[in-house]
C-alpha atoms as a PDB file:
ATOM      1  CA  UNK A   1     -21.376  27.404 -15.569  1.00  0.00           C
ATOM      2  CA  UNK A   2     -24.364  25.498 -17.316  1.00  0.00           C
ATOM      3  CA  UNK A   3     -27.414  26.870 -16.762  1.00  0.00           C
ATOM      4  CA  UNK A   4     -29.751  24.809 -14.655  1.00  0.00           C
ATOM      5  CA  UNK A   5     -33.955  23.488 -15.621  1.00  0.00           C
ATOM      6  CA  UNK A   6     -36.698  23.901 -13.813  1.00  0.00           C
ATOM      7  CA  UNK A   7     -36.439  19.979 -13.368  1.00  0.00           C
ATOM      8  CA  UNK A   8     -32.847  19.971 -12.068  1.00  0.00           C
ATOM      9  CA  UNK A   9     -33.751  22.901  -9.330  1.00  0.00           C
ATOM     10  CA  UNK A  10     -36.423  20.994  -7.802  1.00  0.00           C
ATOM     11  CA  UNK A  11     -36.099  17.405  -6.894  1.00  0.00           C
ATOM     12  CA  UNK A  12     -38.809  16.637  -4.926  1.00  0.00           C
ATOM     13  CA  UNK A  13     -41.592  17.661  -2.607  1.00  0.00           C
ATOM     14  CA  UNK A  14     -41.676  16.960   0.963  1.00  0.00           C
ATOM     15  CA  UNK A  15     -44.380  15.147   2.442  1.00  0.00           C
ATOM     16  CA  UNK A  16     -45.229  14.644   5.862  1.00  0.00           C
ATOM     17  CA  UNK A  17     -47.739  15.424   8.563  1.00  0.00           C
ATOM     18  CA  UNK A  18     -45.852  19.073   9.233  1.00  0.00           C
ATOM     19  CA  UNK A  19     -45.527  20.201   5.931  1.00  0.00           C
ATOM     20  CA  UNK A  20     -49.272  18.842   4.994  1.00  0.00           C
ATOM     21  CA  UNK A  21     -50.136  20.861   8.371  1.00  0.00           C
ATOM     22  CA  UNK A  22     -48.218  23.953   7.094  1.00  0.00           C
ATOM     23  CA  UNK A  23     -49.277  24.005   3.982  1.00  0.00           C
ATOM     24  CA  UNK A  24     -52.935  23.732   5.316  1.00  0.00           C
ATOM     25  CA  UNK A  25     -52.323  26.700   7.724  1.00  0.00           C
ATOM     26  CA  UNK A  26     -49.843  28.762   6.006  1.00  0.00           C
ATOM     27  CA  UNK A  27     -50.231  28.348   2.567  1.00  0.00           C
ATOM     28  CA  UNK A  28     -46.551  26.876   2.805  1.00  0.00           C
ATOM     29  CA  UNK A  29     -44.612  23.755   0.749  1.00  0.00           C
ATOM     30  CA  UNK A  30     -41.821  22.041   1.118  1.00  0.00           C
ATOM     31  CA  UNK A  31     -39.347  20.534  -1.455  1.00  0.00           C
ATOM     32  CA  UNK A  32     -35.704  18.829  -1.785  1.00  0.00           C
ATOM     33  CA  UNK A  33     -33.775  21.609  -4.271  1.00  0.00           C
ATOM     34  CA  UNK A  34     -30.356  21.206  -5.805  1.00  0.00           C
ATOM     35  CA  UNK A  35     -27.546  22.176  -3.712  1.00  0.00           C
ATOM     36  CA  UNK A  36     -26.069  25.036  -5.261  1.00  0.00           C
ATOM     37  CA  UNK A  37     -29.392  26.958  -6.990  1.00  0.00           C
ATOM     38  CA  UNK A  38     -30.214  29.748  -5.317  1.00  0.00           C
ATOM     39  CA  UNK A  39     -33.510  31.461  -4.199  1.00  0.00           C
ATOM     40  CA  UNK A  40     -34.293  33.352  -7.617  1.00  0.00           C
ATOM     41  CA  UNK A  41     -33.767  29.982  -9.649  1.00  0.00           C
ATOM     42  CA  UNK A  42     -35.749  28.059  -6.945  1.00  0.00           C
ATOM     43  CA  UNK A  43     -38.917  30.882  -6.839  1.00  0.00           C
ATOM     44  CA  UNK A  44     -38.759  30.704 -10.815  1.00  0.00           C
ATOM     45  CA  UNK A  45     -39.191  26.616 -11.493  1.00  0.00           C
ATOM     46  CA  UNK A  46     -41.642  26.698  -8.752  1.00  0.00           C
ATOM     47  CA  UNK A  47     -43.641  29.359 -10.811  1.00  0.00           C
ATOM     48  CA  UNK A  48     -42.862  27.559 -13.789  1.00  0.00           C
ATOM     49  CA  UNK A  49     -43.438  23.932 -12.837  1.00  0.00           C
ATOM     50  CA  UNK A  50     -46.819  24.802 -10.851  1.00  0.00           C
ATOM     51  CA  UNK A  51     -48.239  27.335 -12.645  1.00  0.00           C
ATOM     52  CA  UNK A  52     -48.231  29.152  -8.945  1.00  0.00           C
ATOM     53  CA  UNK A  53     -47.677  32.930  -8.016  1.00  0.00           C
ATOM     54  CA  UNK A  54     -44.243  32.592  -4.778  1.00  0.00           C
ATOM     55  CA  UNK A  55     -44.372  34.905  -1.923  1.00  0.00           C
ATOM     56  CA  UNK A  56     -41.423  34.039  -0.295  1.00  0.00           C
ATOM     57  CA  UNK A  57     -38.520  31.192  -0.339  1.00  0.00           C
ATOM     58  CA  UNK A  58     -36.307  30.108   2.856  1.00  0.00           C
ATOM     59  CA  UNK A  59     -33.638  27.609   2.349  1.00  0.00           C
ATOM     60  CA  UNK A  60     -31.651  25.675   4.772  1.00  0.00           C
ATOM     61  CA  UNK A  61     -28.608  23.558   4.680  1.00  0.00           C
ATOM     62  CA  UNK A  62     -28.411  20.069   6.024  1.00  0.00           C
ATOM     63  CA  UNK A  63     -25.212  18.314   6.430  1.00  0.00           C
ATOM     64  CA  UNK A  64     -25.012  14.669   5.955  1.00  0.00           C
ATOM     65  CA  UNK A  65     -24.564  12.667   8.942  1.00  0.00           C
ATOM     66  CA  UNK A  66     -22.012   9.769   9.778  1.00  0.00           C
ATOM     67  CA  UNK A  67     -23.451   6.088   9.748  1.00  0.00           C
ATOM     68  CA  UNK A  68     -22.330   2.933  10.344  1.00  0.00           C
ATOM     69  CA  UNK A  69     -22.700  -0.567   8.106  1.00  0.00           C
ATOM     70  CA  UNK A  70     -21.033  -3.534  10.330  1.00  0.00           C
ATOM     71  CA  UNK A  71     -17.418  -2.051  10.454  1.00  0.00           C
ATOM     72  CA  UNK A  72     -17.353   0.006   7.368  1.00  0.00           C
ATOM     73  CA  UNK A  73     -18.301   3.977   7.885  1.00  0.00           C
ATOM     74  CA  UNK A  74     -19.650   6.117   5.251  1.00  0.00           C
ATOM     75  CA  UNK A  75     -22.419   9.221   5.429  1.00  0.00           C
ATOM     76  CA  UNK A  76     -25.578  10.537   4.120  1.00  0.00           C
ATOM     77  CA  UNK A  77     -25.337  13.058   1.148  1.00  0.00           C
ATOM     78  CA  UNK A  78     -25.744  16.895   2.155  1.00  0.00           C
ATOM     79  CA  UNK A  79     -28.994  18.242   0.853  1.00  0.00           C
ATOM     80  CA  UNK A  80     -31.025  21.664   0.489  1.00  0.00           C
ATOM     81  CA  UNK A  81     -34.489  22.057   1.538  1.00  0.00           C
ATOM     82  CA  UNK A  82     -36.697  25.340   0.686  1.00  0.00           C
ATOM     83  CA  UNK A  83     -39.626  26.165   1.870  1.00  0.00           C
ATOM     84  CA  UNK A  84     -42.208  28.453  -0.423  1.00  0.00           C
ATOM     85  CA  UNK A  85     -45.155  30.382   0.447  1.00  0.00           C
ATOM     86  CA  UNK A  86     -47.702  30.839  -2.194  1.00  0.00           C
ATOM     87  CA  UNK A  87     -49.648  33.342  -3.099  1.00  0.00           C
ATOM     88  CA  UNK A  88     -53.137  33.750  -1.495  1.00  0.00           C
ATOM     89  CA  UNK A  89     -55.445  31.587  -3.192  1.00  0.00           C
ATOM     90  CA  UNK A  90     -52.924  29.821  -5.256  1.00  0.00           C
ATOM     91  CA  UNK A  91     -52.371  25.555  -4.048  1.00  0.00           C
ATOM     92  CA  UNK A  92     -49.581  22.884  -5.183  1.00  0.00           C
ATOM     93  CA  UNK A  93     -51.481  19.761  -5.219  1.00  0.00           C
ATOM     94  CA  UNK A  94     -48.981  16.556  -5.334  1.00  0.00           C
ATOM     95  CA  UNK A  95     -51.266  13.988  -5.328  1.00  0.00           C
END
Protein backbone atom coordinates (compact mmCIF):
# COMPACT_ATOMS: atom_id res chain seq x y z
CA UNK A 1 0.00 0.00 0.00
CA UNK A 2 1.43 3.54 -1.03
CA UNK A 3 2.56 5.40 1.56
CA UNK A 4 0.54 8.48 2.33
CA UNK A 5 1.98 12.75 2.67
CA UNK A 6 1.53 14.87 5.18
CA UNK A 7 -0.81 16.72 2.58
CA UNK A 8 -2.97 13.68 1.76
CA UNK A 9 -3.54 12.91 5.76
CA UNK A 10 -4.90 16.20 6.45
CA UNK A 11 -7.47 17.82 4.32
CA UNK A 12 -8.64 20.54 6.07
CA UNK A 13 -9.20 22.37 9.31
CA UNK A 14 -12.45 22.82 10.89
CA UNK A 15 -13.72 26.08 11.63
CA UNK A 16 -16.51 27.08 13.60
CA UNK A 17 -17.59 28.81 16.77
CA UNK A 18 -16.96 25.29 18.88
CA UNK A 19 -13.80 24.40 17.65
CA UNK A 20 -12.55 28.29 17.79
CA UNK A 21 -14.09 27.98 21.49
CA UNK A 22 -12.13 24.71 22.10
CA UNK A 23 -9.23 25.57 20.82
CA UNK A 24 -9.35 28.82 22.97
CA UNK A 25 -10.08 26.74 26.15
CA UNK A 26 -8.43 23.54 25.54
CA UNK A 27 -5.68 24.07 23.46
CA UNK A 28 -7.71 21.73 20.98
CA UNK A 29 -8.11 21.72 16.79
CA UNK A 30 -10.09 20.26 14.59
CA UNK A 31 -9.45 18.95 11.00
CA UNK A 32 -11.11 16.75 8.05
CA UNK A 33 -8.31 13.64 7.74
CA UNK A 34 -8.28 10.94 5.11
CA UNK A 35 -10.39 8.05 5.76
CA UNK A 36 -8.19 5.28 6.24
CA UNK A 37 -4.83 7.08 8.04
CA UNK A 38 -4.61 6.31 11.30
CA UNK A 39 -3.71 8.21 14.56
CA UNK A 40 0.25 7.86 14.27
CA UNK A 41 0.14 9.18 10.53
CA UNK A 42 -2.41 11.89 11.58
CA UNK A 43 -0.17 13.09 14.99
CA UNK A 44 2.96 13.03 12.53
CA UNK A 45 1.68 15.56 9.47
CA UNK A 46 0.22 17.61 12.15
CA UNK A 47 3.80 17.89 13.70
CA UNK A 48 5.14 18.16 10.41
CA UNK A 49 2.79 20.58 8.67
CA UNK A 50 2.60 22.99 11.87
CA UNK A 51 5.73 22.85 13.23
CA UNK A 52 3.56 21.90 16.61
CA UNK A 53 4.45 19.44 19.54
CA UNK A 54 0.58 16.72 19.66
CA UNK A 55 -0.62 15.62 22.96
CA UNK A 56 -3.27 13.58 22.00
CA UNK A 57 -5.49 12.62 18.73
CA UNK A 58 -9.31 11.32 18.84
CA UNK A 59 -10.90 10.38 15.65
CA UNK A 60 -14.43 9.72 14.82
CA UNK A 61 -16.30 8.26 11.97
CA UNK A 62 -19.14 9.94 10.21
CA UNK A 63 -21.29 8.15 7.83
CA UNK A 64 -22.72 9.91 4.92
CA UNK A 65 -26.28 10.60 5.03
CA UNK A 66 -29.13 9.97 2.38
CA UNK A 67 -30.45 13.14 0.41
CA UNK A 68 -32.79 13.85 -1.94
CA UNK A 69 -32.53 16.01 -5.50
CA UNK A 70 -36.29 16.17 -7.03
CA UNK A 71 -36.78 12.32 -7.49
CA UNK A 72 -33.27 11.16 -7.83
CA UNK A 73 -31.50 9.87 -4.35
CA UNK A 74 -27.89 9.87 -3.77
CA UNK A 75 -25.70 10.59 -0.30
CA UNK A 76 -23.03 12.57 1.24
CA UNK A 77 -19.45 11.02 1.20
CA UNK A 78 -18.30 9.34 4.63
CA UNK A 79 -15.60 11.38 6.24
CA UNK A 80 -13.03 11.29 9.30
CA UNK A 81 -12.65 14.03 11.67
CA UNK A 82 -9.70 14.17 14.44
CA UNK A 83 -9.39 16.22 16.96
CA UNK A 84 -5.61 17.19 18.37
CA UNK A 85 -4.50 18.68 21.48
CA UNK A 86 -1.34 20.59 21.40
CA UNK A 87 1.20 20.92 23.48
CA UNK A 88 1.14 23.67 26.18
CA UNK A 89 2.19 26.76 24.71
CA UNK A 90 2.27 25.55 21.20
CA UNK A 91 -0.94 27.34 18.67
CA UNK A 92 -2.14 26.38 14.95
CA UNK A 93 -3.04 29.64 13.57
CA UNK A 94 -5.25 29.21 10.18
CA UNK A 95 -5.79 32.51 9.38
Amino acid sequence: MKELTYQEVVLRPIVTEKTISQAERNNTYTFVVRENSNKIQIRRAIEHLFQVGVDDVRTQRYLGKRRRMGKYFGSTGNWKKAIIRVKEGDTIDFY
